[in-house]
N, C-alpha and C. Protein backbone atom coordinates (compact mmCIF):
# COMPACT_ATOMS: atom_id res chain seq x y z
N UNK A 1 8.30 -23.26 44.77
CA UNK A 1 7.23 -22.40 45.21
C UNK A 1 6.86 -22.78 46.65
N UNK A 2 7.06 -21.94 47.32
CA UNK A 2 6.12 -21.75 48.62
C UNK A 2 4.74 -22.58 49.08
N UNK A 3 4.66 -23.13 50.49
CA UNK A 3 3.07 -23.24 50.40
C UNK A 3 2.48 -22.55 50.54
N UNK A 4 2.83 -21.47 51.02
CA UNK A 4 1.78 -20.05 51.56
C UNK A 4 1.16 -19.98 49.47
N UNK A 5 2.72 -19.78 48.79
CA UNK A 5 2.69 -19.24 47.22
C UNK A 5 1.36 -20.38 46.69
N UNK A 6 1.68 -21.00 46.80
CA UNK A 6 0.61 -22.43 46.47
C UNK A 6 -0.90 -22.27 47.09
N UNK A 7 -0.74 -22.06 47.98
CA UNK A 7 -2.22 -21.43 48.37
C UNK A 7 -3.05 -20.56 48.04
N UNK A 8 -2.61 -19.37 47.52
CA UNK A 8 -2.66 -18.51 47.44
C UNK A 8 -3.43 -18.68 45.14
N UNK A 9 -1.98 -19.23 45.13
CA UNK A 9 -2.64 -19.59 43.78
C UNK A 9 -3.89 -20.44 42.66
N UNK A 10 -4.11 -21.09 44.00
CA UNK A 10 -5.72 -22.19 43.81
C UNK A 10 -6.84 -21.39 43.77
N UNK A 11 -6.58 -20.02 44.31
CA UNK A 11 -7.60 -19.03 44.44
C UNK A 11 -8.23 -18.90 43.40
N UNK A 12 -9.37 -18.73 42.58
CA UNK A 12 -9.84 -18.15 41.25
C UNK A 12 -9.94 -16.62 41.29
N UNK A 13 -10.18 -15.62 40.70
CA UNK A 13 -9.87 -14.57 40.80
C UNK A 13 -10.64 -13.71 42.06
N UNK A 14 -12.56 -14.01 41.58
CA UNK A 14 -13.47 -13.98 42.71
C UNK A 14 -12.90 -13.89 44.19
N UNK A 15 -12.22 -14.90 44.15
CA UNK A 15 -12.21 -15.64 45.48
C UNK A 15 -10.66 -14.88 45.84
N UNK A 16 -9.67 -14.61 44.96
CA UNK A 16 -8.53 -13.50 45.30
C UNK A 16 -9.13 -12.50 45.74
N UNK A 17 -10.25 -11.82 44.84
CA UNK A 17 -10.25 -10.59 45.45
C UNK A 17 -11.12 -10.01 46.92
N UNK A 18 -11.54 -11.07 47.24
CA UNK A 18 -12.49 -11.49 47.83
C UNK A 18 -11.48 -11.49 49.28
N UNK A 19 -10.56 -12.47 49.50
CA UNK A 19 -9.42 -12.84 50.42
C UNK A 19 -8.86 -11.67 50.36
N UNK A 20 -8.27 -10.93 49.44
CA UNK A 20 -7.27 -9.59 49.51
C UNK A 20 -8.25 -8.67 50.01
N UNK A 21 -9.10 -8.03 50.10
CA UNK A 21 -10.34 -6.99 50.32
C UNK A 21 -10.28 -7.34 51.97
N UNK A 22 -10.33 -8.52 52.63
CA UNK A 22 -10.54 -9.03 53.85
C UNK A 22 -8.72 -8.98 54.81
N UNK A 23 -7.96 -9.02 54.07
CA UNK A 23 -6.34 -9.32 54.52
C UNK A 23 -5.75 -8.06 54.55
N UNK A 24 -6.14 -6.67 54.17
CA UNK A 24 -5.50 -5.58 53.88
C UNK A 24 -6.21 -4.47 54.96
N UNK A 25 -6.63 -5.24 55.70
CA UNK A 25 -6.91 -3.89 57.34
C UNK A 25 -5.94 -4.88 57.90
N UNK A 26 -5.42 -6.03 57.53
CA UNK A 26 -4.94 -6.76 58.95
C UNK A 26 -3.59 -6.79 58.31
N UNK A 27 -2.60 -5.86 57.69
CA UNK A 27 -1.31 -5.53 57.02
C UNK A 27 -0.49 -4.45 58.27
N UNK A 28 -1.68 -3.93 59.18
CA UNK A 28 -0.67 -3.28 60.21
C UNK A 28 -0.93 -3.29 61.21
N UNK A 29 -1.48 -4.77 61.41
CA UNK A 29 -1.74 -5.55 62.76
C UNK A 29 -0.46 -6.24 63.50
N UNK A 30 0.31 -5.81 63.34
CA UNK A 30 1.43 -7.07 64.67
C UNK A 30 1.51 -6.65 65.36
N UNK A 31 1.11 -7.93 66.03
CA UNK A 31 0.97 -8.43 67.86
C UNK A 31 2.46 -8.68 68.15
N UNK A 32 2.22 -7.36 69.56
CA UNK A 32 3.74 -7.86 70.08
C UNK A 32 4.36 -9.22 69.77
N UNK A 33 3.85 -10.11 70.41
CA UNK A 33 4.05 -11.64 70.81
C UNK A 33 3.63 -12.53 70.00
N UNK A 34 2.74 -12.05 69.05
CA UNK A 34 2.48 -13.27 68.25
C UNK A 34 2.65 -12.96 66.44
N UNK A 35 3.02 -11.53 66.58
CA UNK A 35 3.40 -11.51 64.86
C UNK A 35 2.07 -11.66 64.57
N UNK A 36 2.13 -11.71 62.99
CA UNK A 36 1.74 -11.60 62.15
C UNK A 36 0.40 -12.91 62.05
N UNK A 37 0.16 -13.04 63.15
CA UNK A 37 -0.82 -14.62 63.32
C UNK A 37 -2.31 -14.13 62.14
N UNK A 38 -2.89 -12.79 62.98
CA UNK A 38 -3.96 -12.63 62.38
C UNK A 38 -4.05 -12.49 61.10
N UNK A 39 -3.30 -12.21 60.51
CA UNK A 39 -3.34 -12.29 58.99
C UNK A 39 -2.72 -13.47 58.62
N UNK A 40 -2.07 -14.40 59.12
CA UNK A 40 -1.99 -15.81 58.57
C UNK A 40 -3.13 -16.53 58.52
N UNK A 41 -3.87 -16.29 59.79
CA UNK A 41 -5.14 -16.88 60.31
C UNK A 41 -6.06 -16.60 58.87
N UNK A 42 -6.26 -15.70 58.84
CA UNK A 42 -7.00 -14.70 57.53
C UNK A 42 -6.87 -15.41 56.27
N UNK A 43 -5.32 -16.21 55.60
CA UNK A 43 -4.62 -16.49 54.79
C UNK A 43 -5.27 -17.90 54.74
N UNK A 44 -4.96 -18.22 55.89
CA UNK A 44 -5.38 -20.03 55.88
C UNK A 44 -6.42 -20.16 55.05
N UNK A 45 -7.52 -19.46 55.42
CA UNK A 45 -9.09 -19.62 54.67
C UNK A 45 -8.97 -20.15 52.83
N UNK A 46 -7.57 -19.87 52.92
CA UNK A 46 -7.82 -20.27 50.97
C UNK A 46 -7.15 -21.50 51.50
N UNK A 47 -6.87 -22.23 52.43
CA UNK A 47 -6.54 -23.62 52.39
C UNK A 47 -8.00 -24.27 52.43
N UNK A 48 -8.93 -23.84 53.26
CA UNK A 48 -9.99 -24.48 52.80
C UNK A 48 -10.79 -24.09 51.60
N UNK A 49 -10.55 -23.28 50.79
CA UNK A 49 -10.71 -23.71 49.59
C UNK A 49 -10.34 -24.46 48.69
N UNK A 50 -9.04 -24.48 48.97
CA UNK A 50 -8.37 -25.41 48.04
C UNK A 50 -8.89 -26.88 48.64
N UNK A 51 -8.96 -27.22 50.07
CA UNK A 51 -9.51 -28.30 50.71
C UNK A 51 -10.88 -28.68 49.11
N UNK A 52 -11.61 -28.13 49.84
CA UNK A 52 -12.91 -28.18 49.25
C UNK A 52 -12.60 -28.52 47.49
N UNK A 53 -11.47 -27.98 46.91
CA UNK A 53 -11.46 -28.07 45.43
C UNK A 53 -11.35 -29.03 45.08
N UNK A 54 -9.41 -29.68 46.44
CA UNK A 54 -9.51 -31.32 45.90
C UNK A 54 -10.26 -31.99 46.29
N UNK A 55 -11.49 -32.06 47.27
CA UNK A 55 -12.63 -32.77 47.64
C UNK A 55 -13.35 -33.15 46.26
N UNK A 56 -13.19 -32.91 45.13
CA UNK A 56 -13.94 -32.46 44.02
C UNK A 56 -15.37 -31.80 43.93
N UNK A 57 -15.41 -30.70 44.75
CA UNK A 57 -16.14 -29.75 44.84
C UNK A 57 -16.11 -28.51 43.68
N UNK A 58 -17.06 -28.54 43.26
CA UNK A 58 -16.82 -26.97 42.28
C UNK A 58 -17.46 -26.01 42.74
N UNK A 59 -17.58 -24.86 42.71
CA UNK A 59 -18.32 -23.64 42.77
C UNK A 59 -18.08 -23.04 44.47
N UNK A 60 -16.79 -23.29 44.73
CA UNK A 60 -16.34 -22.63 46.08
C UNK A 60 -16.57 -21.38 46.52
N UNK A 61 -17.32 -20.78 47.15
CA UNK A 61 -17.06 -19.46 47.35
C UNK A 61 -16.84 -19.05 48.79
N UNK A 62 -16.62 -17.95 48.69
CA UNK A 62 -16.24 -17.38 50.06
C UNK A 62 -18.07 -16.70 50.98
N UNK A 63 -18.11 -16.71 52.11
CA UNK A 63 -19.27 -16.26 52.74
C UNK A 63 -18.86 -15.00 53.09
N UNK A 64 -19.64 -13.92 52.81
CA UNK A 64 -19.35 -12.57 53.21
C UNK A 64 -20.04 -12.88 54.70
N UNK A 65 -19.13 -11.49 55.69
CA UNK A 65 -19.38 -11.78 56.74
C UNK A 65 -20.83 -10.80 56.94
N UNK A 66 -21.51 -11.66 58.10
CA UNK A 66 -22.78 -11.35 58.25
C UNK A 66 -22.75 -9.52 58.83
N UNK A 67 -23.60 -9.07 58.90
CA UNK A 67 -23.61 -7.67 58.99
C UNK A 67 -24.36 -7.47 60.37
N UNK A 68 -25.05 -8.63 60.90
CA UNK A 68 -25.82 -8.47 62.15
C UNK A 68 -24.50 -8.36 63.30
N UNK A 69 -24.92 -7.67 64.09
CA UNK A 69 -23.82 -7.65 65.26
C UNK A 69 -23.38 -8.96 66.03
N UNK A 70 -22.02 -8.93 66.02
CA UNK A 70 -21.86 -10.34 67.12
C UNK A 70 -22.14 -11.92 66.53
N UNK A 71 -22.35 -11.55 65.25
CA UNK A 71 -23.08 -13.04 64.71
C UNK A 71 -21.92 -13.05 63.54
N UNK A 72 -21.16 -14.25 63.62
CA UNK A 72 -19.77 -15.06 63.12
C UNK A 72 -20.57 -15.95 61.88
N UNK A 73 -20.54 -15.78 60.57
CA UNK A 73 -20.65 -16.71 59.80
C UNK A 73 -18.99 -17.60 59.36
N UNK A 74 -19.75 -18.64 58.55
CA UNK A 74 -18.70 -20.04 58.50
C UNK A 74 -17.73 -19.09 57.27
N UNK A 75 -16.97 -19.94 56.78
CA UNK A 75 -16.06 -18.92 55.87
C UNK A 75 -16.42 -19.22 54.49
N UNK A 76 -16.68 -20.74 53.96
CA UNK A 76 -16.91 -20.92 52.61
C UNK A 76 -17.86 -21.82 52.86
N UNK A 77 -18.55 -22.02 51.28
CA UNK A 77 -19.61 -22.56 50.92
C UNK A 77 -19.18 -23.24 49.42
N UNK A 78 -20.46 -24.16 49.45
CA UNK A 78 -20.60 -24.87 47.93
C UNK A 78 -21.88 -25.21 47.79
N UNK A 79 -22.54 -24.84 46.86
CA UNK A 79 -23.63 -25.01 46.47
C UNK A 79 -23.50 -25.81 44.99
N UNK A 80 -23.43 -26.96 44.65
CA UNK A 80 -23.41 -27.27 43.38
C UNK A 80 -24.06 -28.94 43.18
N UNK A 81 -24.01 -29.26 41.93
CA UNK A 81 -24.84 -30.91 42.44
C UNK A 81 -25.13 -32.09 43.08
N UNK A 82 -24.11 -31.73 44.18
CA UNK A 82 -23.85 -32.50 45.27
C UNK A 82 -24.31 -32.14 46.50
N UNK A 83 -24.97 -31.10 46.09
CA UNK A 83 -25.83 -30.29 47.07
C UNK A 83 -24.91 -29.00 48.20
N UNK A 84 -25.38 -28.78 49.13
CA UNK A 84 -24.80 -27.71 49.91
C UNK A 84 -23.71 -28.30 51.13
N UNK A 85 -22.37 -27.19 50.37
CA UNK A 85 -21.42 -27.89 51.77
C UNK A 85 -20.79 -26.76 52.35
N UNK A 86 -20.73 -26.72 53.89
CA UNK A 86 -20.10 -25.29 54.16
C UNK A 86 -19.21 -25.35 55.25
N UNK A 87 -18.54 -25.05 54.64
CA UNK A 87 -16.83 -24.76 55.82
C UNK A 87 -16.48 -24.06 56.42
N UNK A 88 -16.10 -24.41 57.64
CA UNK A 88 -15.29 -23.14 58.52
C UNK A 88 -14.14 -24.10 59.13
N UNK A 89 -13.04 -22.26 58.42
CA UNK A 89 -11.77 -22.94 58.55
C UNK A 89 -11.00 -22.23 60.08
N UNK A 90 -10.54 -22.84 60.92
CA UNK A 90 -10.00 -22.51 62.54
C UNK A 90 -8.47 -23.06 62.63
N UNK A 91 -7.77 -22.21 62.45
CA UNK A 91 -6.51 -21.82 62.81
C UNK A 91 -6.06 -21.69 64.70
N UNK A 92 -5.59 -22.71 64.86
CA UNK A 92 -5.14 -23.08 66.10
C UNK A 92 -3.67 -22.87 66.49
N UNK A 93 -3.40 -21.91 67.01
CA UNK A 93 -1.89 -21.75 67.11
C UNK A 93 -1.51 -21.67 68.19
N UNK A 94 -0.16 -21.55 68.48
CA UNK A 94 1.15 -21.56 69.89
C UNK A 94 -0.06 -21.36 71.08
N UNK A 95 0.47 -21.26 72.08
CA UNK A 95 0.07 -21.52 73.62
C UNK A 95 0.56 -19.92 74.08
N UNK A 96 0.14 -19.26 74.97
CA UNK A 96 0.65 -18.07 75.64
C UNK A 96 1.66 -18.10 75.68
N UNK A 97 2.12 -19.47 77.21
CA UNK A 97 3.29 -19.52 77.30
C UNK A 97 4.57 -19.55 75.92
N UNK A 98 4.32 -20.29 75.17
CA UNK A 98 5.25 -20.57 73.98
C UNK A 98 5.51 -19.32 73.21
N UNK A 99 4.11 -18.33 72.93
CA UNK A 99 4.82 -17.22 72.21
C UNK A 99 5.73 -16.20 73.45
N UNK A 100 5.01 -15.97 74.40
CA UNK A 100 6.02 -15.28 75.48
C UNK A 100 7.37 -15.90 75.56
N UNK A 101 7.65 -17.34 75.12
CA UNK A 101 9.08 -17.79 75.42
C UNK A 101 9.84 -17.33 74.19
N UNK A 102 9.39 -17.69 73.10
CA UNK A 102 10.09 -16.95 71.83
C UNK A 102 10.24 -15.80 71.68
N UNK A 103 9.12 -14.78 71.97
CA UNK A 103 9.69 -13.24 72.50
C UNK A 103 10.87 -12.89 73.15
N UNK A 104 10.70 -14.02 74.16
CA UNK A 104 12.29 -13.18 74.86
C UNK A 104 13.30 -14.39 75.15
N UNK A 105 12.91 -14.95 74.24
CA UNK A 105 13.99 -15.97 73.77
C UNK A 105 14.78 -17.28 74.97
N UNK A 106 13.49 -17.55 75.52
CA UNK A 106 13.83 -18.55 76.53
C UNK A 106 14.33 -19.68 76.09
N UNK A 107 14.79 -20.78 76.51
CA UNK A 107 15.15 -22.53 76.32
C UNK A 107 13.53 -22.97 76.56
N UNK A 108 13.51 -23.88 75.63
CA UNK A 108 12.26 -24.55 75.88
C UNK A 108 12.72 -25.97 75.94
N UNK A 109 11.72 -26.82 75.93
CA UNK A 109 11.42 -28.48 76.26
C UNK A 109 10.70 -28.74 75.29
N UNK A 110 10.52 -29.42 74.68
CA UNK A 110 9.62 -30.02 73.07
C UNK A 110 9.05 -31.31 74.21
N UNK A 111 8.12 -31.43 73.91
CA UNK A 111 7.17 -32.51 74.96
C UNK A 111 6.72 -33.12 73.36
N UNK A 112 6.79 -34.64 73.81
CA UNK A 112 6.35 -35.88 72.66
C UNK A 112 5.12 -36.31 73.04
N UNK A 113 4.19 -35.60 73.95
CA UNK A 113 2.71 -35.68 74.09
C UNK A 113 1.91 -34.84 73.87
N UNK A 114 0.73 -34.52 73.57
CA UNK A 114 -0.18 -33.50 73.09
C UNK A 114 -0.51 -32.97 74.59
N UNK A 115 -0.74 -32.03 75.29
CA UNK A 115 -0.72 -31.55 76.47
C UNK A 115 -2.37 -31.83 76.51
N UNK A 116 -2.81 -31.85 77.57
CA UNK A 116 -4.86 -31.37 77.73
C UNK A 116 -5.35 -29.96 77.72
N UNK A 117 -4.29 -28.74 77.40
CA UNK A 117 -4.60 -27.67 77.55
C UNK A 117 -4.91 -27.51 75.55
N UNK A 118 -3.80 -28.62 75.08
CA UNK A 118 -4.25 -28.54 73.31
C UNK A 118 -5.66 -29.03 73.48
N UNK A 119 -5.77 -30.16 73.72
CA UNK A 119 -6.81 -31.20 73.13
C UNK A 119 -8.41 -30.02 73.88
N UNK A 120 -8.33 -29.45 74.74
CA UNK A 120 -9.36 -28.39 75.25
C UNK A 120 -9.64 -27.52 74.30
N UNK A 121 -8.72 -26.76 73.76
CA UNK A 121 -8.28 -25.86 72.70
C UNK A 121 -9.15 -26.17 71.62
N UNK A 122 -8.00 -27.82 71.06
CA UNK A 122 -9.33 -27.97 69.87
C UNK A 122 -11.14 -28.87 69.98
N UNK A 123 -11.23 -28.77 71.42
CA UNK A 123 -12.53 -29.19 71.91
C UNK A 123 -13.63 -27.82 71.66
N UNK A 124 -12.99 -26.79 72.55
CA UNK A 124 -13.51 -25.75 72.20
C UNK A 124 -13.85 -24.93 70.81
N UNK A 125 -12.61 -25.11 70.24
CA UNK A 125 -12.85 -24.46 68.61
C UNK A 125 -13.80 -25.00 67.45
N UNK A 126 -14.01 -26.32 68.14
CA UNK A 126 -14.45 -27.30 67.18
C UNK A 126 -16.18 -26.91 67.77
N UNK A 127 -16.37 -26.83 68.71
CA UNK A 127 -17.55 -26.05 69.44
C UNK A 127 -18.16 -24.65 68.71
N UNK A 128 -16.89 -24.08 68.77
CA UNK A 128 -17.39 -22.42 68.24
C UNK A 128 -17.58 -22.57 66.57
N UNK A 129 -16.74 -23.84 66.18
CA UNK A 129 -16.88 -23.91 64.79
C UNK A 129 -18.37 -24.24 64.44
N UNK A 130 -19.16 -25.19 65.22
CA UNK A 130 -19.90 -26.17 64.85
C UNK A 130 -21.31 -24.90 65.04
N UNK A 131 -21.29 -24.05 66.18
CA UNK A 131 -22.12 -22.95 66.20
C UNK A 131 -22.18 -22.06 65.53
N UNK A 132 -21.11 -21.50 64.38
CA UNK A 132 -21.26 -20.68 63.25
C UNK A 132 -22.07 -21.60 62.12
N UNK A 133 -21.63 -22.64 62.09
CA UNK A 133 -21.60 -23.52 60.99
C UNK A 133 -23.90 -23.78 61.09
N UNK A 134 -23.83 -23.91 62.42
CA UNK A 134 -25.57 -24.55 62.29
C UNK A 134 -26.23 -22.85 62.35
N UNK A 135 -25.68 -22.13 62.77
CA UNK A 135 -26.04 -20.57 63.01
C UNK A 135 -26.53 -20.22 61.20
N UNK A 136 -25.54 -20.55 60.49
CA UNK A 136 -25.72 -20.37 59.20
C UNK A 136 -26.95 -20.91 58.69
N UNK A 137 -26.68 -22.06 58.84
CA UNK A 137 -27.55 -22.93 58.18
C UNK A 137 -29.43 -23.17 58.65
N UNK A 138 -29.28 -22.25 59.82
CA UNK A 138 -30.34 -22.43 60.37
C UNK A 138 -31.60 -23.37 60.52
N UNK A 139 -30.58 -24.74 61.00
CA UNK A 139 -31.54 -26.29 60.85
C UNK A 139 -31.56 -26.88 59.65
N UNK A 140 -31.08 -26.57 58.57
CA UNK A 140 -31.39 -26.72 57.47
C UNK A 140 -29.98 -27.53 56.82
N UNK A 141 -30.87 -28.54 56.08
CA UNK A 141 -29.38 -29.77 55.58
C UNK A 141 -28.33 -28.95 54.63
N UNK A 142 -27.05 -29.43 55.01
CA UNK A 142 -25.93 -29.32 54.32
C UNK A 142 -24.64 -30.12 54.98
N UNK A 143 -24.02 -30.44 53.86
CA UNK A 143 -22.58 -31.09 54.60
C UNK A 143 -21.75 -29.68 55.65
N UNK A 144 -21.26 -30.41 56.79
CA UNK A 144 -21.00 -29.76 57.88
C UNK A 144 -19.52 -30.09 57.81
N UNK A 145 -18.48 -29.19 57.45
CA UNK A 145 -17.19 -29.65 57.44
C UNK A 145 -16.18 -27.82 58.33
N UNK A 146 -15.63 -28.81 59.03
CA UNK A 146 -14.65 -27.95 60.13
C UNK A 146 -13.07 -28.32 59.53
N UNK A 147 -12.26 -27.90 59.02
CA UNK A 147 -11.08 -27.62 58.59
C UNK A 147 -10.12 -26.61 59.50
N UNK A 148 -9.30 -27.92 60.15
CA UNK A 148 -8.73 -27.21 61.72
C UNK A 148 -7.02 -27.47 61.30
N UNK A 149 -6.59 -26.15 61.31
CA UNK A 149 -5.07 -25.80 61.05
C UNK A 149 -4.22 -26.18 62.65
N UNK A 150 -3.59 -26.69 62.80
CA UNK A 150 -2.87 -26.63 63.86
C UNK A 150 -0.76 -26.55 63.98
N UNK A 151 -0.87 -24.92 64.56
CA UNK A 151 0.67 -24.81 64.67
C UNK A 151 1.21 -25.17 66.16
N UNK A 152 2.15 -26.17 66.10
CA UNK A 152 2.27 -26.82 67.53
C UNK A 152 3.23 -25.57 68.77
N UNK A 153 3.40 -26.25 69.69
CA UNK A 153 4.61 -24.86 70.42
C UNK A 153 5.59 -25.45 69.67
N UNK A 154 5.92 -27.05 69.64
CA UNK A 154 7.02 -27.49 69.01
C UNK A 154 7.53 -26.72 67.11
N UNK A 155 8.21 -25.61 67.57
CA UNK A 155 8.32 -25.25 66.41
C UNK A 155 8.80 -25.71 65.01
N UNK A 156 9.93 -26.80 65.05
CA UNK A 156 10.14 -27.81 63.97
C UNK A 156 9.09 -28.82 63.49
N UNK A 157 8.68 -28.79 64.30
CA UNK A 157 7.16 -30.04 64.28
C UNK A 157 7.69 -31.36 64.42
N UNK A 158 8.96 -31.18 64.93
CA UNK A 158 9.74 -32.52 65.52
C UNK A 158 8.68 -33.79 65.66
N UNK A 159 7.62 -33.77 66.01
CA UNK A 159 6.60 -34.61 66.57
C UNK A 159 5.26 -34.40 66.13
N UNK A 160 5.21 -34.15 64.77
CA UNK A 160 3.63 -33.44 63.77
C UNK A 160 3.09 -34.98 63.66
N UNK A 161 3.88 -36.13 63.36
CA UNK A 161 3.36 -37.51 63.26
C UNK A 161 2.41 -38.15 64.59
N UNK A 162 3.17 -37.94 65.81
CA UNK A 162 2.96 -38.41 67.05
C UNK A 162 1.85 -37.72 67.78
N UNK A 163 2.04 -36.29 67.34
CA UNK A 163 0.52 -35.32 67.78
C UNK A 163 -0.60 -35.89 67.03
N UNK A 164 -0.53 -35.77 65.83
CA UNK A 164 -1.31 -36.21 64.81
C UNK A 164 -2.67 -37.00 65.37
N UNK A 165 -1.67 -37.98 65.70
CA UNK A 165 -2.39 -39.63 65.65
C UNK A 165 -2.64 -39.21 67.26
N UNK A 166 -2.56 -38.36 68.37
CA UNK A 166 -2.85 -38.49 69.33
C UNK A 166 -4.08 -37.59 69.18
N UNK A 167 -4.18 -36.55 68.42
CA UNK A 167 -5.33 -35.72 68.19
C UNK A 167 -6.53 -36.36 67.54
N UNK A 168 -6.23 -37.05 66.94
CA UNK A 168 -7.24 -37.97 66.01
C UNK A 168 -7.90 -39.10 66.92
N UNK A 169 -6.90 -39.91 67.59
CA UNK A 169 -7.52 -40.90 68.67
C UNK A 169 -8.63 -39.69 69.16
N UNK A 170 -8.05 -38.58 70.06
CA UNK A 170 -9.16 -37.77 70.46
C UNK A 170 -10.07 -37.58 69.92
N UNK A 171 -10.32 -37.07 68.73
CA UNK A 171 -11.43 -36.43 67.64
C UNK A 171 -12.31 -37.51 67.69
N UNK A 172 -11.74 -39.48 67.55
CA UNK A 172 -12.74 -40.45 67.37
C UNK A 172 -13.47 -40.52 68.65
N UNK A 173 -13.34 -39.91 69.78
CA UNK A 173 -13.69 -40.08 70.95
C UNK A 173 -15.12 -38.65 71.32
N UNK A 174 -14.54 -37.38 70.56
CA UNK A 174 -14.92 -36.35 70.92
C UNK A 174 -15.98 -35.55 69.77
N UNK A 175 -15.20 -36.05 68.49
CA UNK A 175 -16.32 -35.22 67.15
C UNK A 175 -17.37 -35.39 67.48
N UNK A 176 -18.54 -34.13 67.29
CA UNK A 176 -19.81 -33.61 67.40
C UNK A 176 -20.11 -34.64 65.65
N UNK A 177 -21.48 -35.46 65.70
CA UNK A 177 -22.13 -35.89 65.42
C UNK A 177 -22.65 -34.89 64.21
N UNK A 178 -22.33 -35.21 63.01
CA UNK A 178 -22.96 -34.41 61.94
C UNK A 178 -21.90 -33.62 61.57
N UNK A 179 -20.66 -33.21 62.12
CA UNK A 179 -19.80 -32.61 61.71
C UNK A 179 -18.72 -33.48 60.99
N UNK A 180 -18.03 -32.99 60.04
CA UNK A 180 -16.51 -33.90 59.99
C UNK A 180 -15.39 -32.68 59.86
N UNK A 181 -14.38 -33.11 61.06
CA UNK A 181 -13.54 -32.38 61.02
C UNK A 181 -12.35 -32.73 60.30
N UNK A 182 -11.60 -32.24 59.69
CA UNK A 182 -10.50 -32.48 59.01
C UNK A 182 -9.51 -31.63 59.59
N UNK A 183 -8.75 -32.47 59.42
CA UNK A 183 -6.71 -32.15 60.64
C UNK A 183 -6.09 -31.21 58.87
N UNK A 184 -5.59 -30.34 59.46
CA UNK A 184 -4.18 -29.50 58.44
C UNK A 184 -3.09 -29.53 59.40
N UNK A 185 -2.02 -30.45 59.62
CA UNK A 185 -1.06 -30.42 60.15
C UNK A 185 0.28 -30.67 59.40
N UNK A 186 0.89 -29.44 59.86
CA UNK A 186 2.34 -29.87 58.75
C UNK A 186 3.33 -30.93 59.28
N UNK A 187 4.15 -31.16 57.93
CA UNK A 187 4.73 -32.75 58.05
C UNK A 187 6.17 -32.25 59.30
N UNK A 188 6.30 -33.14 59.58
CA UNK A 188 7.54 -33.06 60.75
C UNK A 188 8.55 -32.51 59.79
N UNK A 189 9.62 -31.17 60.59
CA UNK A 189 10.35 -30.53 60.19
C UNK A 189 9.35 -28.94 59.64
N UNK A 190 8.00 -29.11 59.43
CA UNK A 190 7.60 -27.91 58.99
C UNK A 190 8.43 -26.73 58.97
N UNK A 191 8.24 -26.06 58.17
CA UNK A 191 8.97 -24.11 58.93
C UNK A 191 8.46 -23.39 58.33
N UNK A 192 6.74 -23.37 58.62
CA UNK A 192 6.65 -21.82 58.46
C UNK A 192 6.11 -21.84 59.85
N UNK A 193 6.80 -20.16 59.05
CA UNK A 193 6.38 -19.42 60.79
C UNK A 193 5.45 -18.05 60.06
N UNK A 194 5.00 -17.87 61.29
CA UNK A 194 3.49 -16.50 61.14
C UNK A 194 4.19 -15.27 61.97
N UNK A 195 5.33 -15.67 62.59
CA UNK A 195 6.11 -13.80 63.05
C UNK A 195 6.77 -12.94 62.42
């Protein structure tokens, strides 16, 4: 079985129909250059459920999106005896350059360092995450968890170990205070692809 298949199946029904209702305007979305991202992006969200399940969390649900204009709620929630925990899950993928090179099928260079244009990337996301996340919550206590997907340019993930541990040194340097972010990075050799 698949991991996408595996993901997909942790879902409880709620929470399927819930994900399918949200994934089926974005079935005839491909982006020249980047495929099928937005609906992977879309897809991921049941990884943080499943996150949250093996956390031993029960009562996962999904956050319907807010109806006020311009205002981004987090994606899931838990409300159960452990009190309130709410997630937003951020899908970080390829670089401009990298999908423009696979479009038209350039030679690339696999670099064994995390560039500063990534580590900005997930500085920023982790930013926009942390402002849906208190936007929600409006001052008000709950566990604050950011669940950050990252697909490298390196498309084998030749170097998913070596990024890893260079992203994380970062995160101990950079995580926002009250948040905990958690890394989804696939194991070296990964292959999925979102085109």
């Amino acid at each position: 079985m698949g991991d996408l298949e595996r993901q997909l199946q942790g879902l409880d029904e709620v929470a399927w129909a819930f994900l399918k209702k949200k994934l089926k305007p974005l079935l005839g979305r491909r982006h020249p250059t980047r495929g099928w991202q937005q609906l992977f992006d879309t897809i991921n969200e049941a990884r943080g459920y499943n996150f949250l399940l093996g956390a031993g969390c029960t009562c996962v649900e999904f956050i319907p999106e807010s109806t006020v204009k311009n205002q981004e709620t987090p994606d899931l929630k838990v409300c159960d005896q452990s009190g309130l925990v709410i997630c937003e899950v951020k899908t970080i993928n390829i670089s401009e350059v990298e999908a423009d090179r696979r479009t038209q099928g350039h030679v690339f260079t696999t670099k064994i360092h995390v560039d500063q244009g990534l580590l900005d990337k997930i500085a920023s996301t982790i930013a926009k995450a942390k402002g849906q996340i208190c936007a929600y919550l409006e001052g008000g206590p709950g566990k604050k968890i950011i669940l950050m997907i990252i697909n490298f340019d390196d498309s084998s993930h030749e170097y998913a170990d070596d990024y890893d541990k260079q992203i994380r040194e970062f995160l101990d340097k950079s995580q926002p205070a009250g948040m905990e972010v958690q890394l989804d990075i696939g194991p070296p050799f990964y292959t999925a692809k979102v085109s």
